[in-house]
N, C-alpha and C. Protein backbone atom coordinates (compact mmCIF):
# COMPACT_ATOMS: atom_id res chain seq x y z
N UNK A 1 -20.93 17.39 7.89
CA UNK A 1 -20.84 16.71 9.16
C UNK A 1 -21.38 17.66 10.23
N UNK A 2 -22.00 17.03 11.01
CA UNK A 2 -22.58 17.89 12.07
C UNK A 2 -21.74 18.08 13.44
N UNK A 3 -22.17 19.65 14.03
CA UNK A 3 -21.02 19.70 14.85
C UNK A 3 -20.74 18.74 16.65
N UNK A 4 -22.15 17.97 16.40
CA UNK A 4 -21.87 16.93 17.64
C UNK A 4 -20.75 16.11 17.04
N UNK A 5 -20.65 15.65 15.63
CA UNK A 5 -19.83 14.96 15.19
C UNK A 5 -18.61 15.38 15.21
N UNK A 6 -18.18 16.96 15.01
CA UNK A 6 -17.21 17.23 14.61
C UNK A 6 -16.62 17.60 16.74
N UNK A 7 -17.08 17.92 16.92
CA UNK A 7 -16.73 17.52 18.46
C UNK A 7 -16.20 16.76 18.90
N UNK A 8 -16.76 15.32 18.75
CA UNK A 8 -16.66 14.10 19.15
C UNK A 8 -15.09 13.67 18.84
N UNK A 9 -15.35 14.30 17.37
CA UNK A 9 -13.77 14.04 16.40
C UNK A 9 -12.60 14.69 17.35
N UNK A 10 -12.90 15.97 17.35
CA UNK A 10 -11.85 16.81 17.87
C UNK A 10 -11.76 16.00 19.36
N UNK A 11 -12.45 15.43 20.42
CA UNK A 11 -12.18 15.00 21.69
C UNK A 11 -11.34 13.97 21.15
N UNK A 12 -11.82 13.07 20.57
CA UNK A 12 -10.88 11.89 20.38
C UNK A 12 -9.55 11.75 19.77
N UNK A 13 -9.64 13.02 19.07
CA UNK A 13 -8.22 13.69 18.16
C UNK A 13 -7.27 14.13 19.54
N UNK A 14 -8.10 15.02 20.52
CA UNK A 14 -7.12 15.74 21.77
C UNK A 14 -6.54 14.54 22.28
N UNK A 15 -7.46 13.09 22.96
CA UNK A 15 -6.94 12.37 23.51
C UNK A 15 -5.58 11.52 22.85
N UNK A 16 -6.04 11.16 21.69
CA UNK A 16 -4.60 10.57 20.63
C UNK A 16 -3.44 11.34 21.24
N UNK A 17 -3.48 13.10 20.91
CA UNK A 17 -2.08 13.58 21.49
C UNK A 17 -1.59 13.69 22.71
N UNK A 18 -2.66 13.77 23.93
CA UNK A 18 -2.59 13.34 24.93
C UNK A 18 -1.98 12.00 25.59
N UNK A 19 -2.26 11.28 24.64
CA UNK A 19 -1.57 9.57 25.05
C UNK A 19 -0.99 9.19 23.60
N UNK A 20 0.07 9.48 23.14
CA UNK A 20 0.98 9.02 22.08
C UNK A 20 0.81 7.39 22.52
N UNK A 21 1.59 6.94 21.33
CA UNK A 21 1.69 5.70 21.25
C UNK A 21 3.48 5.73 21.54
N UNK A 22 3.56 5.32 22.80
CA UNK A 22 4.88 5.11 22.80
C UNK A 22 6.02 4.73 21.57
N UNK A 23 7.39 5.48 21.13
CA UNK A 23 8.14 4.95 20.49
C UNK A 23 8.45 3.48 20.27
N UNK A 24 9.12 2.60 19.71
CA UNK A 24 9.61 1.18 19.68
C UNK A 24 11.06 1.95 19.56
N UNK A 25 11.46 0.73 20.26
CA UNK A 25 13.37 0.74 20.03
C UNK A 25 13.55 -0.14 19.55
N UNK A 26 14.62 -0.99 18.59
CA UNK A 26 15.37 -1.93 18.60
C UNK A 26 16.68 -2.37 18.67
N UNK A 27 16.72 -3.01 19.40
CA UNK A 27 18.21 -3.81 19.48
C UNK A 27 18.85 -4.91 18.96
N UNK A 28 19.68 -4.43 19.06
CA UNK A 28 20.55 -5.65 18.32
C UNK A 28 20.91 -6.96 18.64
N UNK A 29 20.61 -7.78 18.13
CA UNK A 29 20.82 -9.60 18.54
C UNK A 29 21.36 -10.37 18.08
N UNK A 30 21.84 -11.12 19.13
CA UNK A 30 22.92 -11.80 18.82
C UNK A 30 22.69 -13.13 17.65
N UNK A 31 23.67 -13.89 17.21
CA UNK A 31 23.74 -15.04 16.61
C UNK A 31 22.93 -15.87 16.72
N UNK A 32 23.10 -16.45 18.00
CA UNK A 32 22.22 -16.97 18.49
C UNK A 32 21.06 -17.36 18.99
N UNK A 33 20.52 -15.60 19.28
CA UNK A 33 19.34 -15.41 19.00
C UNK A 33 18.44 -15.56 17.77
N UNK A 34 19.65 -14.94 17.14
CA UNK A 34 18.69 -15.49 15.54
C UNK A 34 18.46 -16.53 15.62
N UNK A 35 19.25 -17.50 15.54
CA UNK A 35 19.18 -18.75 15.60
C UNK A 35 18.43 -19.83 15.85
N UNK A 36 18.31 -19.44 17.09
CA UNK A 36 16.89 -19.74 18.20
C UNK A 36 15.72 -18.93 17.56
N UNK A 37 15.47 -18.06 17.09
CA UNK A 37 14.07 -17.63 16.48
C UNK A 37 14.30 -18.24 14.97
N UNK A 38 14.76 -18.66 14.71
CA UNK A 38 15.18 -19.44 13.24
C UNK A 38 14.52 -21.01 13.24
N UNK A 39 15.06 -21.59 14.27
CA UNK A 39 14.18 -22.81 14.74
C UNK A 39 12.95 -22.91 15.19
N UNK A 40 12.52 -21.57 16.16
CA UNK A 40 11.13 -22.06 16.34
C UNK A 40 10.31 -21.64 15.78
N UNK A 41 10.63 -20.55 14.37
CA UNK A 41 9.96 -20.18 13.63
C UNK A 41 9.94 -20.51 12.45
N UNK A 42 10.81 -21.91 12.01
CA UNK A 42 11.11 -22.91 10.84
C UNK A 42 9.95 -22.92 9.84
N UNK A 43 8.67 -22.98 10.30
CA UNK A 43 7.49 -23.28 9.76
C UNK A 43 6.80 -22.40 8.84
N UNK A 44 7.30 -20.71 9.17
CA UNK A 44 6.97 -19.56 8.69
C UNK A 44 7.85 -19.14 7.67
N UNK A 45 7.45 -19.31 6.61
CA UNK A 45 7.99 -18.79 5.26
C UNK A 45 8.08 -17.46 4.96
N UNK A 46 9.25 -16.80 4.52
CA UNK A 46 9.39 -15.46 4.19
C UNK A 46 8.20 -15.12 3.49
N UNK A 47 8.33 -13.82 2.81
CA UNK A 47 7.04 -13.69 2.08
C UNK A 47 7.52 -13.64 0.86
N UNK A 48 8.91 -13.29 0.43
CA UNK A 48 9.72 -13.77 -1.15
C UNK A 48 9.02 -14.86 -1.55
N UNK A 49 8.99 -15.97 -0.78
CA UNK A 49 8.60 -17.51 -0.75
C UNK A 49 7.33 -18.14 -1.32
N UNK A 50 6.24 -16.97 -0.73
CA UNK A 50 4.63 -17.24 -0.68
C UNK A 50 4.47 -16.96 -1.76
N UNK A 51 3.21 -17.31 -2.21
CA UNK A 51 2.95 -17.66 -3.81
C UNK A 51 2.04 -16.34 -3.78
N UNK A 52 1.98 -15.54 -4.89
CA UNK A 52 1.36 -13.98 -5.35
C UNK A 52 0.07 -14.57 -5.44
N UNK A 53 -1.12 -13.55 -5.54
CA UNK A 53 -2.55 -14.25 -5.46
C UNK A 53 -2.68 -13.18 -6.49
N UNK A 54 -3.07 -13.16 -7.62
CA UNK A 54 -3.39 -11.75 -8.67
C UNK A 54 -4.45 -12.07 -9.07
């Protein structure tokens, strides 16, 4: 690899650590919430469900 390339790499490597990708949190939800994402997501089948493609 040539070293314009390997440059290029390393700038775009500095910026990655420069700007992380913020953490995710999650919280906890209620019953009802499930619930409500249970209904409007009725249509979407687990993936246990979906048929294997081999």
């Amino acid at each position: 690899m040539g070293s314009k390339a390997m440059r290029r790499i390393a700038k775009e490597l500095a910026a990655c650590h420069a700007n992380p990708v913020p953490s995710l949190s999650v919280e906890a939800v209620s019953d009802d919430d499930l619930k409500h994402w249970q209904g409007k997501h009725a249509h979407i089948q687990p993936a246990s469900d979906r048929e294997t493609v081999g």
